[in-house]
PDB file of N, CA and C in Angstrom:
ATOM      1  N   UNK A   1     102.400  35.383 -18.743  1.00  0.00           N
ATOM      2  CA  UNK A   1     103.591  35.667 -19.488  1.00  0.00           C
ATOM      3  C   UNK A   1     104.683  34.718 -19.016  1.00  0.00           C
ATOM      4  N   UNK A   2     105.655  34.588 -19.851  1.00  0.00           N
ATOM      5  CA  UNK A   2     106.848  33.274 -19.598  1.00  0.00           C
ATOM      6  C   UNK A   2     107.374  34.045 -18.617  1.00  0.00           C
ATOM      7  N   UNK A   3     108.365  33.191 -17.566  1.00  0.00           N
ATOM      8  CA  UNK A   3     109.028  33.856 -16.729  1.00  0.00           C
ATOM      9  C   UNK A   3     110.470  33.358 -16.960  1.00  0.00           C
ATOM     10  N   UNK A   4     110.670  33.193 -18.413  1.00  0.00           N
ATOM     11  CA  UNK A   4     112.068  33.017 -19.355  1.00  0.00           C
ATOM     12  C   UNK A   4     112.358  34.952 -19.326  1.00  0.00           C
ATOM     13  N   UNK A   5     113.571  34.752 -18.912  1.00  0.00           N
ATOM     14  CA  UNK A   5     114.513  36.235 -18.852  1.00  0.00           C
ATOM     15  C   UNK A   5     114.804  36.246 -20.116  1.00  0.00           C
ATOM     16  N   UNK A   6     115.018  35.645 -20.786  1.00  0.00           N
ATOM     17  CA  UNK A   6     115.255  35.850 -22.347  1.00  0.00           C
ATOM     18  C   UNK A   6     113.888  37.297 -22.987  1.00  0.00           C
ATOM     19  N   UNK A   7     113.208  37.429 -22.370  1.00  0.00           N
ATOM     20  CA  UNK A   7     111.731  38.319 -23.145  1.00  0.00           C
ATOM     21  C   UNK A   7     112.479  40.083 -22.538  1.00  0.00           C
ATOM     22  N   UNK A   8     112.913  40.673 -23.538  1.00  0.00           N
ATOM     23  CA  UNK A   8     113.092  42.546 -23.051  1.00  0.00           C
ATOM     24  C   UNK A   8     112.129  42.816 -22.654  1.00  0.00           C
ATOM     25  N   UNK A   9     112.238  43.565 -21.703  1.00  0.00           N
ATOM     26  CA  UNK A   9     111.290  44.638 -20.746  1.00  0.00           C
ATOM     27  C   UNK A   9     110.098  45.348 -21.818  1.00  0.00           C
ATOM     28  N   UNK A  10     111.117  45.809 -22.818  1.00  0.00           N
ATOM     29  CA  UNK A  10     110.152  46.312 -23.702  1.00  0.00           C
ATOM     30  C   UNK A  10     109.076  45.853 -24.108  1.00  0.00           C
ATOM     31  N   UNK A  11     109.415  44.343 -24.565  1.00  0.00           N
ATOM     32  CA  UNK A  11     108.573  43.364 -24.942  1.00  0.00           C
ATOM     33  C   UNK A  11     107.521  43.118 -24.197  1.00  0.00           C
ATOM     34  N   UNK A  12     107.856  42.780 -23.108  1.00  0.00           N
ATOM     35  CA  UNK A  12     106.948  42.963 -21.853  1.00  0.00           C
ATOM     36  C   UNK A  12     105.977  43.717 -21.815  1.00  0.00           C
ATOM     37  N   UNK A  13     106.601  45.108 -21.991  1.00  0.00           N
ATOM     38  CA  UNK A  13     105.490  46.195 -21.498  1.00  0.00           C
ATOM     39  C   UNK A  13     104.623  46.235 -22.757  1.00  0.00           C
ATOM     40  N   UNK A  14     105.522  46.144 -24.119  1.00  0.00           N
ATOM     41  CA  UNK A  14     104.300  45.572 -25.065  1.00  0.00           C
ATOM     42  C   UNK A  14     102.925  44.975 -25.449  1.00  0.00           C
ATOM     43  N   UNK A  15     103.476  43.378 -24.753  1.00  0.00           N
ATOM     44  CA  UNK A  15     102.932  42.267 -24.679  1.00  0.00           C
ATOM     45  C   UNK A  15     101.568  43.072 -23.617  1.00  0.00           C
ATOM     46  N   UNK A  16     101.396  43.188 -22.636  1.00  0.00           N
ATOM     47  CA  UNK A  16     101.126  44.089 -21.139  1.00  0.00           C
ATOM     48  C   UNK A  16      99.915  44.914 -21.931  1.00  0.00           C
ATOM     49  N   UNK A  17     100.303  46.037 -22.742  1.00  0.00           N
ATOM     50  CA  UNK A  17      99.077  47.221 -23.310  1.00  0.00           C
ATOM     51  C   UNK A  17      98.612  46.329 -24.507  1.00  0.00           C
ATOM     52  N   UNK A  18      98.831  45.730 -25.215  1.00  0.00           N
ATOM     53  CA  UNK A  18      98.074  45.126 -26.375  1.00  0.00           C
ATOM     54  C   UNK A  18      97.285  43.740 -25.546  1.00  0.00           C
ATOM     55  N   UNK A  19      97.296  43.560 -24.733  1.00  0.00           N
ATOM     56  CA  UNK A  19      96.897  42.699 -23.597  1.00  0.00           C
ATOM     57  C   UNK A  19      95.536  43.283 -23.405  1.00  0.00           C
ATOM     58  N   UNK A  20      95.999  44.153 -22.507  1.00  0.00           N
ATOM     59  CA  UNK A  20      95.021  45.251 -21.888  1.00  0.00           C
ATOM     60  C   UNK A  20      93.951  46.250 -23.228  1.00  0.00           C
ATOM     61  N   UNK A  21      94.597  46.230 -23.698  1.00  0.00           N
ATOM     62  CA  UNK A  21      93.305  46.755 -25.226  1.00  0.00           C
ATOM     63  C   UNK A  21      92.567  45.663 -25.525  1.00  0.00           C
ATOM     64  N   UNK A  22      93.069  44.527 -25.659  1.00  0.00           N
ATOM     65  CA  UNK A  22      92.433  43.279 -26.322  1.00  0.00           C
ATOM     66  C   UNK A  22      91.628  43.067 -25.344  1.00  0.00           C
ATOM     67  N   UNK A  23      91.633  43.261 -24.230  1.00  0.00           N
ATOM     68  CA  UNK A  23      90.525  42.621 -22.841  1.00  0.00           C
ATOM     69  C   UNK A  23      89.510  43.800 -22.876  1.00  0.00           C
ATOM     70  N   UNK A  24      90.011  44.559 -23.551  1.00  0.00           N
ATOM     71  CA  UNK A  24      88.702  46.249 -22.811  1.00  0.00           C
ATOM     72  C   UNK A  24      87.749  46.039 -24.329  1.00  0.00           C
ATOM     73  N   UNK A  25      88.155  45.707 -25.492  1.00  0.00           N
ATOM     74  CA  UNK A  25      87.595  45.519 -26.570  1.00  0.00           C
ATOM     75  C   UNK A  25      86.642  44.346 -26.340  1.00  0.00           C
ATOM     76  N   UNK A  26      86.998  43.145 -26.055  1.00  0.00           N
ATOM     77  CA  UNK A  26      86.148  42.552 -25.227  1.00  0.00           C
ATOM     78  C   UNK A  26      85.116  42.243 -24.271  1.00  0.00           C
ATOM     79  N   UNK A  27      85.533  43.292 -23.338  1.00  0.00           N
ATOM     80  CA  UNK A  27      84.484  43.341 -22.580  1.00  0.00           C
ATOM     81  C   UNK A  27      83.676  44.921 -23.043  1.00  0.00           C
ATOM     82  N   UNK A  28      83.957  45.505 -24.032  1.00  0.00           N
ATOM     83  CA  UNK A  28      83.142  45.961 -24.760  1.00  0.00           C
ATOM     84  C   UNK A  28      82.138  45.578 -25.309  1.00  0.00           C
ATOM     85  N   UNK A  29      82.449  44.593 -25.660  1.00  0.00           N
ATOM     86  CA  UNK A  29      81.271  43.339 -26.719  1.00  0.00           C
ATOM     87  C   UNK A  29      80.891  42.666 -25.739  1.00  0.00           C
ATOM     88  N   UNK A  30      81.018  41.959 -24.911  1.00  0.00           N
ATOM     89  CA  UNK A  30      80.644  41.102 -23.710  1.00  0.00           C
ATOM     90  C   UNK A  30      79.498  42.014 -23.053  1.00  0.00           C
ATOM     91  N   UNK A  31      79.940  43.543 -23.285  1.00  0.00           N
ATOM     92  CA  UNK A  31      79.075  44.540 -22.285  1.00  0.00           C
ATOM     93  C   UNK A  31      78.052  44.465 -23.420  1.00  0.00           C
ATOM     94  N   UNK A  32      77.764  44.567 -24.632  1.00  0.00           N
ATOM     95  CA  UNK A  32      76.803  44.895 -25.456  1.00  0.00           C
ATOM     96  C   UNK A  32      75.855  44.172 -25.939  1.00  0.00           C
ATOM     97  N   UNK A  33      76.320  42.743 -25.792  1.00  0.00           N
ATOM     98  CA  UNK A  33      75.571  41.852 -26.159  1.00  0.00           C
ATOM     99  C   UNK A  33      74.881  41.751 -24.896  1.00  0.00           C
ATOM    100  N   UNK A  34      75.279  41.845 -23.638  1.00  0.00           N
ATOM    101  CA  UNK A  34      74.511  41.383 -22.306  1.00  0.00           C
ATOM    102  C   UNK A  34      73.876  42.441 -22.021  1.00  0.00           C
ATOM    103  N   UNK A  35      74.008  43.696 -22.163  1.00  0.00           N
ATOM    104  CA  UNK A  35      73.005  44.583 -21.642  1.00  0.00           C
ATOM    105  C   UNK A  35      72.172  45.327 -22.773  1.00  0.00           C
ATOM    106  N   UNK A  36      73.160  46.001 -23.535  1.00  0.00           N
ATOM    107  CA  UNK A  36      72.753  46.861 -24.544  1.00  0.00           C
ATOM    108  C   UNK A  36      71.697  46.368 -25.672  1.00  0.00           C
ATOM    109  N   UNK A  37      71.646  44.808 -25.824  1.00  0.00           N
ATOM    110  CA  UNK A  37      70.807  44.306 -26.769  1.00  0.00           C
ATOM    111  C   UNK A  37      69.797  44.268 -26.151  1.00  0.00           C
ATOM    112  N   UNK A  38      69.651  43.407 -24.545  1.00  0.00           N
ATOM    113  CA  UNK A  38      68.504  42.917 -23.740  1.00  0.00           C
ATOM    114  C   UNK A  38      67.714  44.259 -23.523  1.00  0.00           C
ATOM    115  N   UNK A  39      68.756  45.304 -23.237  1.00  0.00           N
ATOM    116  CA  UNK A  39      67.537  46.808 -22.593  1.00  0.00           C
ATOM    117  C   UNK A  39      66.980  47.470 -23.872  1.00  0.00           C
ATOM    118  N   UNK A  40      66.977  46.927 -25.063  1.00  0.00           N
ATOM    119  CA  UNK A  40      66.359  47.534 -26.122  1.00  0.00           C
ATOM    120  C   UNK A  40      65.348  46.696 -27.120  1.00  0.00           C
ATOM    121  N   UNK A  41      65.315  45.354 -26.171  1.00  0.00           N
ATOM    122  CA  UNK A  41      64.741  44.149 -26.195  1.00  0.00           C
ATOM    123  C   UNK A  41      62.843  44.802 -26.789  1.00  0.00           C
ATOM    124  N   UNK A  42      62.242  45.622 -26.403  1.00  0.00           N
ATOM    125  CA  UNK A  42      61.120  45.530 -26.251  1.00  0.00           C
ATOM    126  C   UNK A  42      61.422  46.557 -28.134  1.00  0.00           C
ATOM    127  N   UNK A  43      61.729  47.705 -27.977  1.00  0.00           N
ATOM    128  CA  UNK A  43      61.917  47.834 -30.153  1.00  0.00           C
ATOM    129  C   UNK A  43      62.498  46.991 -30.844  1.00  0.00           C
ATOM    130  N   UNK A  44      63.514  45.953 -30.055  1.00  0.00           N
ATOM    131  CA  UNK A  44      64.281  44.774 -31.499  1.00  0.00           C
ATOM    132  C   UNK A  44      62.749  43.809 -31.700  1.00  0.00           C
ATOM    133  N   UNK A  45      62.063  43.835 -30.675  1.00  0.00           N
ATOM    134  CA  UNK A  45      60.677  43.123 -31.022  1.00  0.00           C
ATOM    135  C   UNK A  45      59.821  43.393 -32.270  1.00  0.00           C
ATOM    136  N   UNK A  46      59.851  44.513 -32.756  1.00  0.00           N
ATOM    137  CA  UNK A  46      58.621  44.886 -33.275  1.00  0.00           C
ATOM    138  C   UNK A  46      59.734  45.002 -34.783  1.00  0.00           C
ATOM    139  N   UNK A  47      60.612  44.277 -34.898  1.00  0.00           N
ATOM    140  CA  UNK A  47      61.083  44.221 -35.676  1.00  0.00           C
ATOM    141  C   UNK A  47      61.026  41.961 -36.182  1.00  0.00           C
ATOM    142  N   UNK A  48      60.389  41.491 -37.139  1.00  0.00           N
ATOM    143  CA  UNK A  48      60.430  39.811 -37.167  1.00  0.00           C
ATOM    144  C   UNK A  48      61.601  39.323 -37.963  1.00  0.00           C
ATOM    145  N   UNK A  49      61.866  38.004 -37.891  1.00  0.00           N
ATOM    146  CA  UNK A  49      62.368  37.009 -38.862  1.00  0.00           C
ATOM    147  C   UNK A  49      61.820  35.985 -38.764  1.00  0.00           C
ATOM    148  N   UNK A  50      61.830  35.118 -39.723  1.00  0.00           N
ATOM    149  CA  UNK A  50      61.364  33.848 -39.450  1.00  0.00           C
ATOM    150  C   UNK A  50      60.102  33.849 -38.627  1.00  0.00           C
ATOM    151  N   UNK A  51      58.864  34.839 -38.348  1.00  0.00           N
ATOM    152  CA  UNK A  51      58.049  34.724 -37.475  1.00  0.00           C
ATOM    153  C   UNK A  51      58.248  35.051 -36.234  1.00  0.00           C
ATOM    154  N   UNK A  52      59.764  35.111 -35.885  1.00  0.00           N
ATOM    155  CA  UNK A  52      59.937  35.204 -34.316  1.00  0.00           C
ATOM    156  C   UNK A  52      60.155  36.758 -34.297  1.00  0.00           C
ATOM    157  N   UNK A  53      60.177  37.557 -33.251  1.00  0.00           N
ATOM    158  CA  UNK A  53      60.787  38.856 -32.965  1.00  0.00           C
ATOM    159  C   UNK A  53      62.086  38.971 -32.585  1.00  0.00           C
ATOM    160  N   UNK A  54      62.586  39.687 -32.836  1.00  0.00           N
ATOM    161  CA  UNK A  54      64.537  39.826 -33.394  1.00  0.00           C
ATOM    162  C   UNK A  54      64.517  39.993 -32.070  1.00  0.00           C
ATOM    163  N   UNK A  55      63.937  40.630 -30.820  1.00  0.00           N
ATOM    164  CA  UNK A  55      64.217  40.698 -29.239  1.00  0.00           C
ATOM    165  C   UNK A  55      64.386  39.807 -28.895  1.00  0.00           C
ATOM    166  N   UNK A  56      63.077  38.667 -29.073  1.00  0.00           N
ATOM    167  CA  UNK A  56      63.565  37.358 -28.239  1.00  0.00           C
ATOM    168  C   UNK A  56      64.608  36.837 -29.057  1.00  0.00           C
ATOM    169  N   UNK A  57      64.553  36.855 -30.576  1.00  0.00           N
ATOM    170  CA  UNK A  57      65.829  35.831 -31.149  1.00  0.00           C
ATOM    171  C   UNK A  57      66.958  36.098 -30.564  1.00  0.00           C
ATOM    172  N   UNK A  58      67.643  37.488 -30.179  1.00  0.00           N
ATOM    173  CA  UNK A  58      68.864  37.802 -29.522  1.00  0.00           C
ATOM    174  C   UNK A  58      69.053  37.683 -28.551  1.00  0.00           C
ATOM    175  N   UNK A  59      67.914  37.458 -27.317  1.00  0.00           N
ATOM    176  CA  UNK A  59      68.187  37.183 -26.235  1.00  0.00           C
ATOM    177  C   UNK A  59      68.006  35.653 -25.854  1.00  0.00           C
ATOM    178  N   UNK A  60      67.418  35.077 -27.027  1.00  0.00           N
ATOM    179  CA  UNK A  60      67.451  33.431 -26.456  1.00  0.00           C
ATOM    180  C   UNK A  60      68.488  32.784 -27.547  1.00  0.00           C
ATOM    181  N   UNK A  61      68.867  33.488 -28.941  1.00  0.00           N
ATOM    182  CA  UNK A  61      69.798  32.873 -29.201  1.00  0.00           C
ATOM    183  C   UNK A  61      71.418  33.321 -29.697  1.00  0.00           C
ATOM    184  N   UNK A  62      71.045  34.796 -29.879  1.00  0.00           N
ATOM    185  CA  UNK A  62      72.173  35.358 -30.795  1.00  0.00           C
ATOM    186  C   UNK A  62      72.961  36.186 -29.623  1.00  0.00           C
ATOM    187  N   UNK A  63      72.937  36.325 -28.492  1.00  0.00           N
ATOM    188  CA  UNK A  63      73.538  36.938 -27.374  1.00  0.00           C
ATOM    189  C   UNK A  63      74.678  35.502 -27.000  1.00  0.00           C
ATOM    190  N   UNK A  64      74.263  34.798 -27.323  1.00  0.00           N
ATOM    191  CA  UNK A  64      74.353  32.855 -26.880  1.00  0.00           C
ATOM    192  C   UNK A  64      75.661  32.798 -27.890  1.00  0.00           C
ATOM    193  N   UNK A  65      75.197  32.964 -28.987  1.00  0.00           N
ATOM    194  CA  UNK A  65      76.113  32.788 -30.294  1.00  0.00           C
ATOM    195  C   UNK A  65      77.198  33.868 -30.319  1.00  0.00           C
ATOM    196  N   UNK A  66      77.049  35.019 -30.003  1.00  0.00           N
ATOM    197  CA  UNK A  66      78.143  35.911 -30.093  1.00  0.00           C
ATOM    198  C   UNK A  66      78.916  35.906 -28.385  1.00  0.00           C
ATOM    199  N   UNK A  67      78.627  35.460 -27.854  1.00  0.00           N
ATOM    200  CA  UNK A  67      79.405  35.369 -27.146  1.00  0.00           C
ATOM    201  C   UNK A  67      80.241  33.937 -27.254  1.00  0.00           C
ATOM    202  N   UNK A  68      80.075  32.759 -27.876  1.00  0.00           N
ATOM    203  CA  UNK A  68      80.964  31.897 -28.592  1.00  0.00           C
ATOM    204  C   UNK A  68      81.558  32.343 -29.282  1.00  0.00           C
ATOM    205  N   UNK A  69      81.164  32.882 -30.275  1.00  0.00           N
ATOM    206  CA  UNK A  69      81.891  33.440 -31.635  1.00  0.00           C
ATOM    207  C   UNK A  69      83.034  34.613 -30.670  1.00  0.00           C
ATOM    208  N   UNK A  70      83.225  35.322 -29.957  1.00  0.00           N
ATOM    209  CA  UNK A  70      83.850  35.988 -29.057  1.00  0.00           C
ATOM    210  C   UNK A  70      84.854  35.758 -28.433  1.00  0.00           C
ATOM    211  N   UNK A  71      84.462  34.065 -28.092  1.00  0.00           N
ATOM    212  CA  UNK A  71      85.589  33.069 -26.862  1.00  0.00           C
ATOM    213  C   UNK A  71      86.458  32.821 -27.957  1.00  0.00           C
ATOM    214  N   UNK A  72      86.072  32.518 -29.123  1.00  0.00           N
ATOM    215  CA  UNK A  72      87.150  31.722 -30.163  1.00  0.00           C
ATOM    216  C   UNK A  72      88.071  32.937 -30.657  1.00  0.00           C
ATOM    217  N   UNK A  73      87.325  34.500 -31.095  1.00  0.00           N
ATOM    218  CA  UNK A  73      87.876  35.523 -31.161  1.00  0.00           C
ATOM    219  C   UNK A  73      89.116  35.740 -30.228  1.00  0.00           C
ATOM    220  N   UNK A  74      89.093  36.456 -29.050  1.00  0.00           N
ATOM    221  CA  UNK A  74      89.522  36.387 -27.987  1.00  0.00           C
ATOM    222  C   UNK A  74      90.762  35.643 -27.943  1.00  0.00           C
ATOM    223  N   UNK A  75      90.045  34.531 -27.959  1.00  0.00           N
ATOM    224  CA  UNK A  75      91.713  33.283 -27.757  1.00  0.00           C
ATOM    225  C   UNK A  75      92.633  33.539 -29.132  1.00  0.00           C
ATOM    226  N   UNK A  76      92.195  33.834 -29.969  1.00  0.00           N
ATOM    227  CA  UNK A  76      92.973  33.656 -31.520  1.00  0.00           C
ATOM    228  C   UNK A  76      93.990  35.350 -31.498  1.00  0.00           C
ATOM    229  N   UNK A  77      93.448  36.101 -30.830  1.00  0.00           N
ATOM    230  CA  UNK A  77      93.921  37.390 -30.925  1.00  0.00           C
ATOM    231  C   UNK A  77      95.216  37.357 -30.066  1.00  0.00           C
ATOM    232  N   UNK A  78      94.693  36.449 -28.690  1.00  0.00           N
ATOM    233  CA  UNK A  78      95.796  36.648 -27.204  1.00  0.00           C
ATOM    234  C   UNK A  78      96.929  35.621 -27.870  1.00  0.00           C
ATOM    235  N   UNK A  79      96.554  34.833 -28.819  1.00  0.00           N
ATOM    236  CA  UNK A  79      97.602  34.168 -29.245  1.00  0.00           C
ATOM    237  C   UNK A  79      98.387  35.094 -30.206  1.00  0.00           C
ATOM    238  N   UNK A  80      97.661  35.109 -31.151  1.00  0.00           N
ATOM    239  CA  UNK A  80      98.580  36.177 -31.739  1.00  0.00           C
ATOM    240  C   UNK A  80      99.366  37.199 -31.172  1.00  0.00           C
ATOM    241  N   UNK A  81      99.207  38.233 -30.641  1.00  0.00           N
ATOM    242  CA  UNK A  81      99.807  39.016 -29.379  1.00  0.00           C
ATOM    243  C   UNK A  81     101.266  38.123 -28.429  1.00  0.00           C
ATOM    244  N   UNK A  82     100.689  37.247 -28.406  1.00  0.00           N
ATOM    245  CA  UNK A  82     101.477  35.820 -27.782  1.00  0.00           C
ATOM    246  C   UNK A  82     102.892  36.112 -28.382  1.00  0.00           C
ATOM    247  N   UNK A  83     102.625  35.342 -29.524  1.00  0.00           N
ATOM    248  CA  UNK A  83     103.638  35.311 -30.752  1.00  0.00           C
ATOM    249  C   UNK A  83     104.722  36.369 -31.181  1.00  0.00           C
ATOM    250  N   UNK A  84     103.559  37.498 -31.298  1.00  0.00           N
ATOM    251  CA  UNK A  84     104.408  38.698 -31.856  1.00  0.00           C
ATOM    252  C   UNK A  84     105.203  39.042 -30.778  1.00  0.00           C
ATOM    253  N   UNK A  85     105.246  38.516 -29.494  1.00  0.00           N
ATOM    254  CA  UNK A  85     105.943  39.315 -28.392  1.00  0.00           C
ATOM    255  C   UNK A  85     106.619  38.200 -28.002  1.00  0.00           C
ATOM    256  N   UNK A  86     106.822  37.333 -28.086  1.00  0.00           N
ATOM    257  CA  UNK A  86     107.727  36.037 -28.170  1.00  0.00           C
ATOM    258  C   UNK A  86     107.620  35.312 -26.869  1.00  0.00           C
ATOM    259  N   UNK A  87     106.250  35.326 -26.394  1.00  0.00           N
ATOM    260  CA  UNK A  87     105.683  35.040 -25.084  1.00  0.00           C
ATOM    261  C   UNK A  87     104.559  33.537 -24.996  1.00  0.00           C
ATOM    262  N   UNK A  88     104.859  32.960 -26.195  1.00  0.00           N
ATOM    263  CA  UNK A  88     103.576  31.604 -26.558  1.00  0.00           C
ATOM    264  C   UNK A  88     104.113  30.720 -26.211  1.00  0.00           C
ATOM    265  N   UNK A  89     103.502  29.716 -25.655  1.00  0.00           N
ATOM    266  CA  UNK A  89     103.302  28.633 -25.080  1.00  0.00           C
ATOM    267  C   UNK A  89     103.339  27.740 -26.313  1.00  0.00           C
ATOM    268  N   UNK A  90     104.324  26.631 -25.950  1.00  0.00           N
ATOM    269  CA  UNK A  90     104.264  25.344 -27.330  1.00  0.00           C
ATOM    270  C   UNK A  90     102.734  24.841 -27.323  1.00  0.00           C
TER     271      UNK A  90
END
């Protein structure tokens, strides 16, 4: 956060819980793709695409992909949040 005195307290404490939601939502998904897909790995198997089994596809590629698709999420949100609280970086 800027350490410009110009930002209200309020703002602050704002900026602070929509912070803190945006990181727990995150590592919500961070938690699901890394565990919750892999420990159910052996029934996403017996499910195919393309020939392959949807277990290994998610654990060798789509665990890979959503957690990119996540980083770009993530950053686009903390910016926004940024903004609305008058706390962004040029």
């Amino acid at each position: 956060m800027s350490s410009d005195s110009s930002t209200s307290p309020e703002k602050a404490v704002e900026h602070w819980q929509r912070t803190k939601s945006l990181m727990w939502v995150t590592l919500a998904i961070w938690f699901f793709f890394s565990f919750v897909v892999h420990f159910f790995v052996s029934a996403l198997n017996e499910i195919t695409i393309i020939g392959f089994p949807l277990g290994f596809y998610m654990a060798a590629q789509g665990s890979l992909i959503a957690f990119v698709v996540l980083i770009f999420w993530y950053s686009a949100k903390q910016n926004q949040i940024d903004e609305e609280c008058g706390v962004a970086e040029d």
